[in-house]
Every structure is written in structure tokens, then in C-alpha cells.
C-alpha atoms as a PDB file:
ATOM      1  CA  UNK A   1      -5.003  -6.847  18.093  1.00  0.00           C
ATOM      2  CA  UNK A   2      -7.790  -4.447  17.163  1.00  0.00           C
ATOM      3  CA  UNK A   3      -8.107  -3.029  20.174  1.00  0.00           C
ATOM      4  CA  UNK A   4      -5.977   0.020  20.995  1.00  0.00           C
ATOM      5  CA  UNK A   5      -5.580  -0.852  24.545  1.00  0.00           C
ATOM      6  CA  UNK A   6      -1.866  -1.787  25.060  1.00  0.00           C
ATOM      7  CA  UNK A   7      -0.156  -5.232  26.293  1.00  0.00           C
ATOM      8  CA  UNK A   8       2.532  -4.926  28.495  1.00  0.00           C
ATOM      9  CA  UNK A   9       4.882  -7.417  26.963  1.00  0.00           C
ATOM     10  CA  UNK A  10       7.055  -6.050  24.215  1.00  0.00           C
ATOM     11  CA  UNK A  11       7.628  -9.209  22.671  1.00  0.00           C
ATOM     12  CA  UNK A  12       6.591 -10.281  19.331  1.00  0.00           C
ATOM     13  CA  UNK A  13       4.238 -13.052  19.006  1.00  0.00           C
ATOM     14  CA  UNK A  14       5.628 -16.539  17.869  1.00  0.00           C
ATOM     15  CA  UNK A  15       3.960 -18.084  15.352  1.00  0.00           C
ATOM     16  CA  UNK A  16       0.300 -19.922  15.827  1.00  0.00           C
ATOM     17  CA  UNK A  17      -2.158 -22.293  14.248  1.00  0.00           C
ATOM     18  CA  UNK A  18      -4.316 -19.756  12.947  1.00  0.00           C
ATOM     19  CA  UNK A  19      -1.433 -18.135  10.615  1.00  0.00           C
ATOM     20  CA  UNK A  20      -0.269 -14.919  12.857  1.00  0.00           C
ATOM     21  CA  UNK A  21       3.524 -14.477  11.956  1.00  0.00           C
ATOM     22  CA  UNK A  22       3.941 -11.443  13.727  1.00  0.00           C
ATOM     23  CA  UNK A  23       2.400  -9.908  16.611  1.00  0.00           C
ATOM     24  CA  UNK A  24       3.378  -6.780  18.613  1.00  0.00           C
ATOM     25  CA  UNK A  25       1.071  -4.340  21.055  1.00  0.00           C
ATOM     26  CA  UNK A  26       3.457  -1.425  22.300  1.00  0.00           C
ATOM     27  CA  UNK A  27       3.592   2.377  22.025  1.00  0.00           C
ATOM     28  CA  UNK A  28       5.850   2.273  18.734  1.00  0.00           C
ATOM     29  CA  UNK A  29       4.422  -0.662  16.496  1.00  0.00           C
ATOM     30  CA  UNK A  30       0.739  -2.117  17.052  1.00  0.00           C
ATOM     31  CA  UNK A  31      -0.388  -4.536  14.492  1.00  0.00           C
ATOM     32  CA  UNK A  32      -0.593  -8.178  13.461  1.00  0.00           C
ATOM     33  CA  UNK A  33       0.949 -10.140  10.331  1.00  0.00           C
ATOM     34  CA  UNK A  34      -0.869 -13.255   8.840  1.00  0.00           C
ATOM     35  CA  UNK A  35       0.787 -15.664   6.443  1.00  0.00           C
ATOM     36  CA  UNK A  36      -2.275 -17.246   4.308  1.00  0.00           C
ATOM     37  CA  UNK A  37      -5.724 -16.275   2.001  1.00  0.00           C
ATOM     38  CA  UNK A  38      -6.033 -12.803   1.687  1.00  0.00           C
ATOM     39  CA  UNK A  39     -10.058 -13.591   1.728  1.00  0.00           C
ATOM     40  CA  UNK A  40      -9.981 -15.600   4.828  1.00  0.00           C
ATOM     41  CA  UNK A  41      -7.679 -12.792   6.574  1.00  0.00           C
ATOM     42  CA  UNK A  42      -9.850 -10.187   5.119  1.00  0.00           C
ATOM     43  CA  UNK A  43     -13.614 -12.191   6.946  1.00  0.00           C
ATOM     44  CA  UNK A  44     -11.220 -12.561   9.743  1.00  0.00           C
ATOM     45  CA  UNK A  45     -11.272  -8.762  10.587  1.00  0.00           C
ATOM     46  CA  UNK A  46     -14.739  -6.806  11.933  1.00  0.00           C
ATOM     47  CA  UNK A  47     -16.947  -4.677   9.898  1.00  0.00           C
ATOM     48  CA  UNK A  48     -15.892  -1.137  10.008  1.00  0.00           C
ATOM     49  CA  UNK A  49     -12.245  -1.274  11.406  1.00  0.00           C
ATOM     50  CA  UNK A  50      -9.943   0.393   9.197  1.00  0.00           C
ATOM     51  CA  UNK A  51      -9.220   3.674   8.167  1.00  0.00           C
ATOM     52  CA  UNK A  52      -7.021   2.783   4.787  1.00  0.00           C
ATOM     53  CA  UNK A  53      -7.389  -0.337   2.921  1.00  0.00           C
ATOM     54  CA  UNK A  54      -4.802  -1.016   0.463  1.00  0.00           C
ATOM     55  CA  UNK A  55      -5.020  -3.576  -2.300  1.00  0.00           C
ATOM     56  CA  UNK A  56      -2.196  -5.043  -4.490  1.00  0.00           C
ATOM     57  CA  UNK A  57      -3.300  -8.299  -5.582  1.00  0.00           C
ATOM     58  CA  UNK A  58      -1.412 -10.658  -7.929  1.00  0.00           C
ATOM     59  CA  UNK A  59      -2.153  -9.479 -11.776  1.00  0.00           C
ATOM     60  CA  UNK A  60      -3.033 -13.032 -13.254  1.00  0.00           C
ATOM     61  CA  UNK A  61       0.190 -12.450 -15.277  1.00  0.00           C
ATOM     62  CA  UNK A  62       1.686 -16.181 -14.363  1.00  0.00           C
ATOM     63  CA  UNK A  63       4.094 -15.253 -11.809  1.00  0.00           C
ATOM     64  CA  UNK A  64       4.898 -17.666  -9.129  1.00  0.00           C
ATOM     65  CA  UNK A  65       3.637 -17.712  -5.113  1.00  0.00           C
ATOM     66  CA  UNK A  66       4.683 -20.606  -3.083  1.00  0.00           C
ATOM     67  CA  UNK A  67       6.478 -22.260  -6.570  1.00  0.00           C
ATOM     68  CA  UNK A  68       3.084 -22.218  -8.113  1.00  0.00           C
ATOM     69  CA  UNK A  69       2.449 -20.415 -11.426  1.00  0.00           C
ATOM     70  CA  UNK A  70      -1.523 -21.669 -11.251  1.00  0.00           C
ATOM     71  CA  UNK A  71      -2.232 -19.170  -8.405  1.00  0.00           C
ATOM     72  CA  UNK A  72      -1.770 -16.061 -10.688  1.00  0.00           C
ATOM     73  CA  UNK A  73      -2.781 -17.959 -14.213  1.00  0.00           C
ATOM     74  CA  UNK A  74      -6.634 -18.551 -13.330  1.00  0.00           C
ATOM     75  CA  UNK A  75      -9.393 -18.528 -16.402  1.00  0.00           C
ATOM     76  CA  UNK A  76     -10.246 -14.623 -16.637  1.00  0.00           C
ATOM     77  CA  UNK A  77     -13.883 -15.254 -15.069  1.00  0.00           C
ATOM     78  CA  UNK A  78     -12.935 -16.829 -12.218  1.00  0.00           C
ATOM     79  CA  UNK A  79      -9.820 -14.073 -11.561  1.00  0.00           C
ATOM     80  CA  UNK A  80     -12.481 -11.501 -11.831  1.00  0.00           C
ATOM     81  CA  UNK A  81     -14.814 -13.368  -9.553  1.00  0.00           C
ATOM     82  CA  UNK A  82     -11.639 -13.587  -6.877  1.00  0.00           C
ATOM     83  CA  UNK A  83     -10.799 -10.149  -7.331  1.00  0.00           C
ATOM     84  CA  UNK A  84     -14.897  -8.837  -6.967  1.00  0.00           C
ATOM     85  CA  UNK A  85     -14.649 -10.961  -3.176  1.00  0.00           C
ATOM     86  CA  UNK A  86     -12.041  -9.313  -1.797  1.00  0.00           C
ATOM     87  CA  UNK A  87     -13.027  -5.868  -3.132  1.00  0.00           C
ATOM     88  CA  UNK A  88     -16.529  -7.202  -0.884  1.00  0.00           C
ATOM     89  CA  UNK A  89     -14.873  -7.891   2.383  1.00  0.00           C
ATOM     90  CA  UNK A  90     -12.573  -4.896   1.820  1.00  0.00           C
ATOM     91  CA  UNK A  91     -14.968  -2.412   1.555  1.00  0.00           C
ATOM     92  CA  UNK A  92     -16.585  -4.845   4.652  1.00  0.00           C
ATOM     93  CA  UNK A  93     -13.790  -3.902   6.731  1.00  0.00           C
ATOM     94  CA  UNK A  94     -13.659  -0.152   5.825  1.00  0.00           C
ATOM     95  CA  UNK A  95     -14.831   2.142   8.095  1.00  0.00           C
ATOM     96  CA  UNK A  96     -16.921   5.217   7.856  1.00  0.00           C
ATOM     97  CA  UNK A  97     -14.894   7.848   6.068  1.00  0.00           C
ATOM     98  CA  UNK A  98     -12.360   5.543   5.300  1.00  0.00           C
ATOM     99  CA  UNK A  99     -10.505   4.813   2.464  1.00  0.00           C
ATOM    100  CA  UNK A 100      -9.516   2.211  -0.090  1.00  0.00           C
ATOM    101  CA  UNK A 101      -7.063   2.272  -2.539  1.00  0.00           C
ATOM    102  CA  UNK A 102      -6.569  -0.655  -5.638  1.00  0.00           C
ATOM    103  CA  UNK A 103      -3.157  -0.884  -6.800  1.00  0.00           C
ATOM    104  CA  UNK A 104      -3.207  -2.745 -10.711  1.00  0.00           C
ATOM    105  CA  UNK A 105      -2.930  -2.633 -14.053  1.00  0.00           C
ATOM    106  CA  UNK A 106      -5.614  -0.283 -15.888  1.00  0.00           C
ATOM    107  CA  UNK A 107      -7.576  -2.829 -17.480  1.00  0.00           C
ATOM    108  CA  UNK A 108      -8.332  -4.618 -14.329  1.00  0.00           C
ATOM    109  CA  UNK A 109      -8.619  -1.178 -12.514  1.00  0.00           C
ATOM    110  CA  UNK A 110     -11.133  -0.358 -14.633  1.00  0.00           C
ATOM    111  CA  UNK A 111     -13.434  -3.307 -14.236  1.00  0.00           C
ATOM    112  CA  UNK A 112     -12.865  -3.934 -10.494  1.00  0.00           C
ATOM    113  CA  UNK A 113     -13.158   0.116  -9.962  1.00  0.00           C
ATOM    114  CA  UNK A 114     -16.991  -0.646 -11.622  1.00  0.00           C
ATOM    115  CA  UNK A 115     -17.503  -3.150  -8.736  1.00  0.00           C
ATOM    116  CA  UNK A 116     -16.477  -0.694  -6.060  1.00  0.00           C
ATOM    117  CA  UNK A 117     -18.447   1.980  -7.164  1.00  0.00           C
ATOM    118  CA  UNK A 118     -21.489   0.433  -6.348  1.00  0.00           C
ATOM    119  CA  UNK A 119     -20.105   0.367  -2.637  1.00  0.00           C
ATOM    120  CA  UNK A 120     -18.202   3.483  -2.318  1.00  0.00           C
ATOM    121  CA  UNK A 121     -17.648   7.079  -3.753  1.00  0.00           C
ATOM    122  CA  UNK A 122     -14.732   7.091  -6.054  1.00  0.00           C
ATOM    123  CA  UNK A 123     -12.035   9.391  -5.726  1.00  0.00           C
ATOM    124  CA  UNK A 124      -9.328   9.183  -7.833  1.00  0.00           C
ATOM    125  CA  UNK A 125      -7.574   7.354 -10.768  1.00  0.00           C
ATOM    126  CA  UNK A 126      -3.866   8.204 -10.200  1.00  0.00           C
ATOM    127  CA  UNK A 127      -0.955   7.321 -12.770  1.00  0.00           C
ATOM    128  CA  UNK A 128       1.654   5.704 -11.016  1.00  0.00           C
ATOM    129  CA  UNK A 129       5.222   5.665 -13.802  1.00  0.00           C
ATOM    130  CA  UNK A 130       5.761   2.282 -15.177  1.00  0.00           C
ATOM    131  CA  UNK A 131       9.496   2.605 -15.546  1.00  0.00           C
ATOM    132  CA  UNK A 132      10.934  -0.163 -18.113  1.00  0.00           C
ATOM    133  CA  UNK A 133       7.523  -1.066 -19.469  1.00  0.00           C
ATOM    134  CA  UNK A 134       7.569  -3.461 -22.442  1.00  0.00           C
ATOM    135  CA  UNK A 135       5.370  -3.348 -25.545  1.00  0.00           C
ATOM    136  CA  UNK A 136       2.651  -5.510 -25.654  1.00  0.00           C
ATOM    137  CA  UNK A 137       1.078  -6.756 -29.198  1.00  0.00           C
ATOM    138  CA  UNK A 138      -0.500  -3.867 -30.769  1.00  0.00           C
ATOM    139  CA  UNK A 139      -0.813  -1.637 -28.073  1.00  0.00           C
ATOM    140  CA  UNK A 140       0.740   1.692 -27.321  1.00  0.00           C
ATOM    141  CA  UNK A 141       3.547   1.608 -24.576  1.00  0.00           C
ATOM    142  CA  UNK A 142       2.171   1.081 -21.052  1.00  0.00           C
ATOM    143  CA  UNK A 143       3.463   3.311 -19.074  1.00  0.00           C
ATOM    144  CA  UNK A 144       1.680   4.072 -15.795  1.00  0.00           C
ATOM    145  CA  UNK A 145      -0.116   1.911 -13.262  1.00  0.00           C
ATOM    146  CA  UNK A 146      -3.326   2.693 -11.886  1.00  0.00           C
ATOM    147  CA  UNK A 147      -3.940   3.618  -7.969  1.00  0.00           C
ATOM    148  CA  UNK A 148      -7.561   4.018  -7.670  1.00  0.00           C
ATOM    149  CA  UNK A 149      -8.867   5.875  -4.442  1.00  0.00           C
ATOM    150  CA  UNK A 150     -12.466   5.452  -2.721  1.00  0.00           C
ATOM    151  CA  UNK A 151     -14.298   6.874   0.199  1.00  0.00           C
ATOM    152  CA  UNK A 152     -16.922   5.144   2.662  1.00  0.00           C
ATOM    153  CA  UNK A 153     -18.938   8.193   2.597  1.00  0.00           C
ATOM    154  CA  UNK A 154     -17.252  12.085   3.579  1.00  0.00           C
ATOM    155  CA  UNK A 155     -13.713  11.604   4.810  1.00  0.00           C
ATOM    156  CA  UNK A 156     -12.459  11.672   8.018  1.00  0.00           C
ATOM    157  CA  UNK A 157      -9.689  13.565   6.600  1.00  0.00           C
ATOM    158  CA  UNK A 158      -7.936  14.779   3.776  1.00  0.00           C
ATOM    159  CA  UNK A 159      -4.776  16.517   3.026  1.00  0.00           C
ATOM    160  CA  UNK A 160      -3.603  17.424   0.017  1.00  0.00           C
ATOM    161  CA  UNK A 161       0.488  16.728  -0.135  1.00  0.00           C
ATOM    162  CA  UNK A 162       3.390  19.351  -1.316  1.00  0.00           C
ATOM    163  CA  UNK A 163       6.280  18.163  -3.452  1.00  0.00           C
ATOM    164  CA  UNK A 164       9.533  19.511  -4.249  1.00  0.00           C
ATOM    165  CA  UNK A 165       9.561  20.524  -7.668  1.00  0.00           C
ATOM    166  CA  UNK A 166      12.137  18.491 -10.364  1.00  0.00           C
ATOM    167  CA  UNK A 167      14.926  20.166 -10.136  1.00  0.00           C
ATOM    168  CA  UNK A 168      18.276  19.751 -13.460  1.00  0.00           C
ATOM    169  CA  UNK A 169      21.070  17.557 -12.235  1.00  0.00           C
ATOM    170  CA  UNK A 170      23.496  19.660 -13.383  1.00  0.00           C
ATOM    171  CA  UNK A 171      22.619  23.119 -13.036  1.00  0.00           C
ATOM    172  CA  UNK A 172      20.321  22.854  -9.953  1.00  0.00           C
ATOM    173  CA  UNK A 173      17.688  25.290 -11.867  1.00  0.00           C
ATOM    174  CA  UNK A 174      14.135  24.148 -12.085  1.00  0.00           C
ATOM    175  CA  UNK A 175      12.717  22.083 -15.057  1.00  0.00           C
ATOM    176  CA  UNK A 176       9.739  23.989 -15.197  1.00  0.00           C
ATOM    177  CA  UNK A 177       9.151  27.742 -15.669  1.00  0.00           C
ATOM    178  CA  UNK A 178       5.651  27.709 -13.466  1.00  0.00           C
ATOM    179  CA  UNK A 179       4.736  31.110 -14.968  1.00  0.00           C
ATOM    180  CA  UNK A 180       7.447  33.124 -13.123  1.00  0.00           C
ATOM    181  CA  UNK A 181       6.881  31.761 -10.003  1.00  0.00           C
ATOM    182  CA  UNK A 182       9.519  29.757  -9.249  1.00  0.00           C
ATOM    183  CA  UNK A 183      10.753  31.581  -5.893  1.00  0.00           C
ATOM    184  CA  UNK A 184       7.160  31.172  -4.801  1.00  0.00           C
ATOM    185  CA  UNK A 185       7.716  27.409  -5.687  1.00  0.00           C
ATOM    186  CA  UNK A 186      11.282  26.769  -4.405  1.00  0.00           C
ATOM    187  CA  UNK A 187       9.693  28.194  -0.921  1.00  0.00           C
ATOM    188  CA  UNK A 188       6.527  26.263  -0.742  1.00  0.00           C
ATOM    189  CA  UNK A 189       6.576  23.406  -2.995  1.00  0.00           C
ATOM    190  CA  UNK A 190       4.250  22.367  -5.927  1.00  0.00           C
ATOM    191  CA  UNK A 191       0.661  20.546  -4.857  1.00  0.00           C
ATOM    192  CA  UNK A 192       0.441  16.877  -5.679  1.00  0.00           C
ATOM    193  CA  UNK A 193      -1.407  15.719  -8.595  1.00  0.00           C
ATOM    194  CA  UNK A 194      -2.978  12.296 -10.554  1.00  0.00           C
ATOM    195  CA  UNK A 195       0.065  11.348 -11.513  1.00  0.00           C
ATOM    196  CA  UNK A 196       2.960  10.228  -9.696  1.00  0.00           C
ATOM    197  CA  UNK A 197       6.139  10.337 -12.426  1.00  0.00           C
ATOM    198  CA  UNK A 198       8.635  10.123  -9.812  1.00  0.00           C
ATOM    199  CA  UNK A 199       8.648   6.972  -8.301  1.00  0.00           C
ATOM    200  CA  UNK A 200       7.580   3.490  -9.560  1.00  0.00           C
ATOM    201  CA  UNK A 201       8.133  -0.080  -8.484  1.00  0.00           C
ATOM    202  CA  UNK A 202      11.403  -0.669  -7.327  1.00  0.00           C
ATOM    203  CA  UNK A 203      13.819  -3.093  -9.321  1.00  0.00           C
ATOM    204  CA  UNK A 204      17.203  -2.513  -8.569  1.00  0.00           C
ATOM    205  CA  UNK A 205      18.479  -5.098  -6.860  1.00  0.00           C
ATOM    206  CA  UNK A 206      20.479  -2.650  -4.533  1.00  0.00           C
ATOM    207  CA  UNK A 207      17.070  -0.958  -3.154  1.00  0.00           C
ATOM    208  CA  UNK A 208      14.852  -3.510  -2.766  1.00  0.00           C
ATOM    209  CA  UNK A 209      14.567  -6.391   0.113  1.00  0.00           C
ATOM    210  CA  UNK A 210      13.918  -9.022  -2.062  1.00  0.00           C
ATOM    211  CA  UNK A 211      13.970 -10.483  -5.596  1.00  0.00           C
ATOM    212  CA  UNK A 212      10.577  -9.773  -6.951  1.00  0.00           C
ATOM    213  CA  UNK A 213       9.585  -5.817  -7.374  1.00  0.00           C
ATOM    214  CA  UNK A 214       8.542  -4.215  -4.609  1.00  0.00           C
ATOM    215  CA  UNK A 215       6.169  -0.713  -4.282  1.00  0.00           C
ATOM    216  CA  UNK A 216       8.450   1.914  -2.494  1.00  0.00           C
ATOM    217  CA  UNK A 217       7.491   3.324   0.965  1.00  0.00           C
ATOM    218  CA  UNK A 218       7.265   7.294  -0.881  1.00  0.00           C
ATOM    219  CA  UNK A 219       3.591   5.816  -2.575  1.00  0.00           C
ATOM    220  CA  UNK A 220       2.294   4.989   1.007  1.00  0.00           C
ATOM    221  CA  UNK A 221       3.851   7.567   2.271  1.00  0.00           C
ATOM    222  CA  UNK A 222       1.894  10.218   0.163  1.00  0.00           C
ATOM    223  CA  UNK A 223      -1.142   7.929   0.601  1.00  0.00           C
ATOM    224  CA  UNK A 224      -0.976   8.615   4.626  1.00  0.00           C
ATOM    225  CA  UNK A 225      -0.606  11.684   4.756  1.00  0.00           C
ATOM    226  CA  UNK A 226      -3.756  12.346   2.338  1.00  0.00           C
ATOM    227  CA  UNK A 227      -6.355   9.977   4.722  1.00  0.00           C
ATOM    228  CA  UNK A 228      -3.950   8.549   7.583  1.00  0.00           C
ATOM    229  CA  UNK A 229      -3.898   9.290  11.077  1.00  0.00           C
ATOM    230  CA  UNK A 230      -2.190   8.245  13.778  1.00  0.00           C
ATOM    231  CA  UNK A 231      -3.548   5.216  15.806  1.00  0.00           C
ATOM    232  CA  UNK A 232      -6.187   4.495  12.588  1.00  0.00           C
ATOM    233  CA  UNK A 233      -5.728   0.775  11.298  1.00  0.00           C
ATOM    234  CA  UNK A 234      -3.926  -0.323   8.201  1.00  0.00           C
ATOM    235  CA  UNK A 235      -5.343  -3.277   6.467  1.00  0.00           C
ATOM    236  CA  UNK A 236      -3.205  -5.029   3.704  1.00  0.00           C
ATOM    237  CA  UNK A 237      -4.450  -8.147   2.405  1.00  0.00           C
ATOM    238  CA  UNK A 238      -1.653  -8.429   0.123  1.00  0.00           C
ATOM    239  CA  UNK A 239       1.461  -6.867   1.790  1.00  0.00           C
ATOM    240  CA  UNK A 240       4.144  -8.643  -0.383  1.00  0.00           C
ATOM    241  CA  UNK A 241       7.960  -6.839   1.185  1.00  0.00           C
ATOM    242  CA  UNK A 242       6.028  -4.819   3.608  1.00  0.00           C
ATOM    243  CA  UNK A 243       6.283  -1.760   2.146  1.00  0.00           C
ATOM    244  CA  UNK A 244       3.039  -0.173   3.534  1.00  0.00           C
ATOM    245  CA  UNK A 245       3.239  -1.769   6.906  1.00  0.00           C
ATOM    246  CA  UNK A 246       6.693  -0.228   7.565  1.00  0.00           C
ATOM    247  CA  UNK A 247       4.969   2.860   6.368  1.00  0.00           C
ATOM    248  CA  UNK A 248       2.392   2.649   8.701  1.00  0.00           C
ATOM    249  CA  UNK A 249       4.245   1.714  11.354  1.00  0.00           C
ATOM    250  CA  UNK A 250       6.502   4.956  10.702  1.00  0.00           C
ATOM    251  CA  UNK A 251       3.498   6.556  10.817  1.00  0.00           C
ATOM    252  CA  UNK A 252       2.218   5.700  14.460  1.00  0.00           C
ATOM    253  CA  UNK A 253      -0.755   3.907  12.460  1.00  0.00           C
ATOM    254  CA  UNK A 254      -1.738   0.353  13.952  1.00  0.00           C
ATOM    255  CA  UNK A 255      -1.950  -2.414  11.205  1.00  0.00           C
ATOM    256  CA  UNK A 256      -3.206  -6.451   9.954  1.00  0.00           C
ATOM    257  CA  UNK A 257      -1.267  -7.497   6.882  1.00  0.00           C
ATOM    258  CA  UNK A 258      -1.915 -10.160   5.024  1.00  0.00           C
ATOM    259  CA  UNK A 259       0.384 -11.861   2.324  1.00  0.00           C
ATOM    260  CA  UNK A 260       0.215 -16.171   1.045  1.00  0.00           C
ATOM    261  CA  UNK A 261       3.856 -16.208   1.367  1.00  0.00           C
ATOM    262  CA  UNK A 262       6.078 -17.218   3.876  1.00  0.00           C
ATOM    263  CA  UNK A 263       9.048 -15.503   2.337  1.00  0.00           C
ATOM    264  CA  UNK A 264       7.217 -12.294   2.346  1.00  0.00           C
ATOM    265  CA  UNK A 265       5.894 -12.526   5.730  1.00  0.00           C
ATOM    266  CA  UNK A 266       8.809 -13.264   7.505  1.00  0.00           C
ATOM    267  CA  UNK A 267      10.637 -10.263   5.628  1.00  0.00           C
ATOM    268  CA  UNK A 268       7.677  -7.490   6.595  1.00  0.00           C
ATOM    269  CA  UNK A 269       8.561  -8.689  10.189  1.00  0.00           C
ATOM    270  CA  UNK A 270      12.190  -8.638  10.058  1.00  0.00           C
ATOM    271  CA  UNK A 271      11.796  -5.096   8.646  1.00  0.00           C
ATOM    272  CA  UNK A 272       9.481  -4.092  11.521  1.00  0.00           C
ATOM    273  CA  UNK A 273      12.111  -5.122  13.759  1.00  0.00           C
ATOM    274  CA  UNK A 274      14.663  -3.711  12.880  1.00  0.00           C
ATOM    275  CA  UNK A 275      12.881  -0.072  12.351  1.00  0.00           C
ATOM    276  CA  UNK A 276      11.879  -1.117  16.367  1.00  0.00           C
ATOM    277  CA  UNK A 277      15.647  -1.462  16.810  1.00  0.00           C
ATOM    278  CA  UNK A 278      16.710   1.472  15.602  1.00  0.00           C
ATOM    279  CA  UNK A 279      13.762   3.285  17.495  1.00  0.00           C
ATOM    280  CA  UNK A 280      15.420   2.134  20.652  1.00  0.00           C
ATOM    281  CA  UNK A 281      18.901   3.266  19.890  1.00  0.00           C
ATOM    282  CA  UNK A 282      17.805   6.528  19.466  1.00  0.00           C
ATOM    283  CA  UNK A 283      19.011   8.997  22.552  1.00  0.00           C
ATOM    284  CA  UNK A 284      15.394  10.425  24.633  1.00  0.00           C
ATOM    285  CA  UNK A 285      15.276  13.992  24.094  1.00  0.00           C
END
């Protein structure tokens, strides 16, 4: 699958023994899905293969995977233990000038960020909005999540994304004065910074693909076009709806995703089909 040379069938790949859900070589989607341990997908890969490894493991908050609450309700040691392996064979699989990105709340950010620094060069701590964030004991209101960002060494590339500034629903005039600027803004667009205020996890039920939240294509989006390229491998060890993958895919980028549940696995690859579908109903130019 790793290998960018091209199989001539066009067919995805029925299921096998060693986990592969999902398997398609052609000009318009390249990559692999695995249904089982993120670890054992993650040692499964070479040393030095990916361009972007993304990370958005289970939070230890006692949600369920497979109909057991266990899995993400493990003694704090041994989470941290689980989490500081995969963080290994990530930054394993990274290639030079590569990056990796940890998607989690900030108090595990923080301590698994301390892990990876010993590997790689850290980059970035962006805010990602926590819409609908809840109070918890005697705490101020959380209201971001944390998207860390780390280089193997100088990177291969980096691009530093505009965005249309926030604009009044009613009036259509700019939120913002920018220091008199604003027709120099309307033109060319505002840089992206740290945080990321507009978007969060989707919930509504009427924009996501399945019941449990789901990270919105616009994060991975932004994240390829900083260090993507096209025909540079995706890793996701954790690719829940498939979110990234489809992003990727968009992208021209080949991928291996990874999630522990069925459910999830078969949904990235009905996604992937039908963005194939409606790739092949569009009329040649």
C-alpha cells in the first residue's frame, strides 16, 4: 500500500485476516483502512513513511468502543503509559520533516506534548473552540481543545493559511475594525492564527455521519494545506468517522487509517466511496 506505484484494478479490497477493511491503489484514492489496535497498526507501518501523523485518541473519559466502557476508563498510569507508546511508534513512522499533530484535552496535551518533545521540535499549541462545554468542579469553563503540532527536524513545507474574516449576519459589515484596513482584508483575507474559534467538533445530528461527535473536515483541511502535499502519506491511528482520510483523499494525499471499531471503519470507507463516485460522475474537461 506504501508504495506509490499503482495497481491496475480499481476495486476495493475485501476484507482479510490481518484487519484491512478497505483497500484501494488508483489515481484518485490510494490508501489502506485497518479495523483493530491503533499500536499494532501503528508497528505495522515502516520507519519514516509519513508526512502528517494525526492523533485523536480516546480521552479516558468512560465512553464506550465496541460496548465496552473499560477501554477508555483505564487507571491514569497505565492511560498515560498507552498514550506515551503510540506517541513512540508515531513519531517511528514520521518521516524527516514531517509532522505530527495530538488532538486532546489540555491536561493530557500537556503531559503527552512533554513526551514528544524529547523526539521532535514542537510547533504549536493551537485552541480549537469547545462549543457547549460543561463546567467541571471548580474549574473555570473549558472552552478550547488543544491541537499540538511537531516537526521531525526542518519542514518539508509550510504554508501559512488565509481566512475570510467574520463577517455580521445581518448587515454583512465586518466584526472587526483591523485598523482601517478592512478593504485590504475583504481582498486578501486575514492570516491564520493559534486559535481556531470557528469550527469545533461537530454535534448536530444533521451534519455529522454518525452518533458520536465527529472533528469536521475544515481542521484537516487547514492542517494540509500548512505541511500536506500531494502523494505524501496520511497516517491515522485513530480515524473514528473518517474525517481526515476523506480530507486526505480530497487532497490527492495517499493514506493508512486506523480505528478499533467496526462501525467506524466501515463508515470512513463508505465515505471514500462515495467521494470516488461522485469523482466519476463528474464530466472530463
Amino acid at each position: 500500500m506504501l508504495s506509490r506505484k499503482r495497481a491496475k484494478t480499481n476495486k476495493p479490497m475485501k476484507r482479510r485476516s490481518n484487519g484491512i477493511v478497505y483497500a484501494r491503489r488508483s489515481k484518485r484514492i490510494d490508501g489502506k483502512i485497518v479495523c483493530g489496535d491503533a499500536i499494532e497498526f501503528l508497528r505495522s507501518l515502516p520507519a519514516g513513511c509519513a508526512r502528517v501523523v494525526f492523533l485523536d485518541p480516546p480521552f479516558n473519559l468512560g465512553k464506550q468502543y465496541n460496548g465496552n466502557k473499560r477501554l477508555d476508563r483505564r487507571p491514569e498510569k497505565e492511560y498515560g503509559e498507552w498514550l506515551a507508546n503510540v506517541a513512540s511508534e508515531s513519531v517511528r513512522v514520521l518521516e524527516p520533516g514531517g509532522s505530527l499533530f495530538l488532538y486532546h484535552i489540555p491536561s493530557w496535551a500537556m503531559r503527552l506534548g512533554n513526551h514528544l518533545d524529547d523526539a521532535l521540535t514542537f510547533r504549536q499549541w493551537i485552541a480549537v473552540s469547545m462549543k457547549n462545554g460543561f463546567v467541571r468542579g471548580n474549574q473555570l469553563y473549558p472552552a478550547h481543545y488543544a491541537l499540538l503540532m511537531f516537526a521531525k527536524g526542518k519542514l518539508k513545507k509550510f504554508v501559512r493559511p488565509k481566512i475570510s474574516p467574520a463577517e455580521c449576519r445581518t448587515c454583512g459589515e465586518l466584526i472587526k475594525d483591523y485598523g482601517g484596513y478592512k478593504p485590504i482584508i475583504r481582498r486578501k483575507g486575514i492570516n491564520l492564527s493559534d486559535i481556531w474559534d470557528d469550527l469545533s467538533p461537530v454535534r448536530h445530528a444533521n451534519r455529522k455521519h454518525r452518533v458520536t461527535n465527529e472533528l469536521p473536515e475544515l481542521l484537516f483541511h487547514r492542517i494540509f494545506t500548512m505541511v500536506g502535499a500531494r502523494g505524501a502519506l496520511y497516517v491515522d491511528p485513530f480515524a473514528g468517522s473518517g474525517s481526515g482520510v476523506l480530507a486526505a483523499a480530497r487532497r490527492g494525499m495517499r493514506f493508512a487509517a486506523c480505528d478499533l471499531v467496526k462501525s467506524n471503519c466501515a463508515l470512513t470507507a463508505q465515505r471514500l466511496e462515495e467521494f470516488r463516485a461522485a469523482l466519476e460522475r463528474r464530466p472530463k474537461l
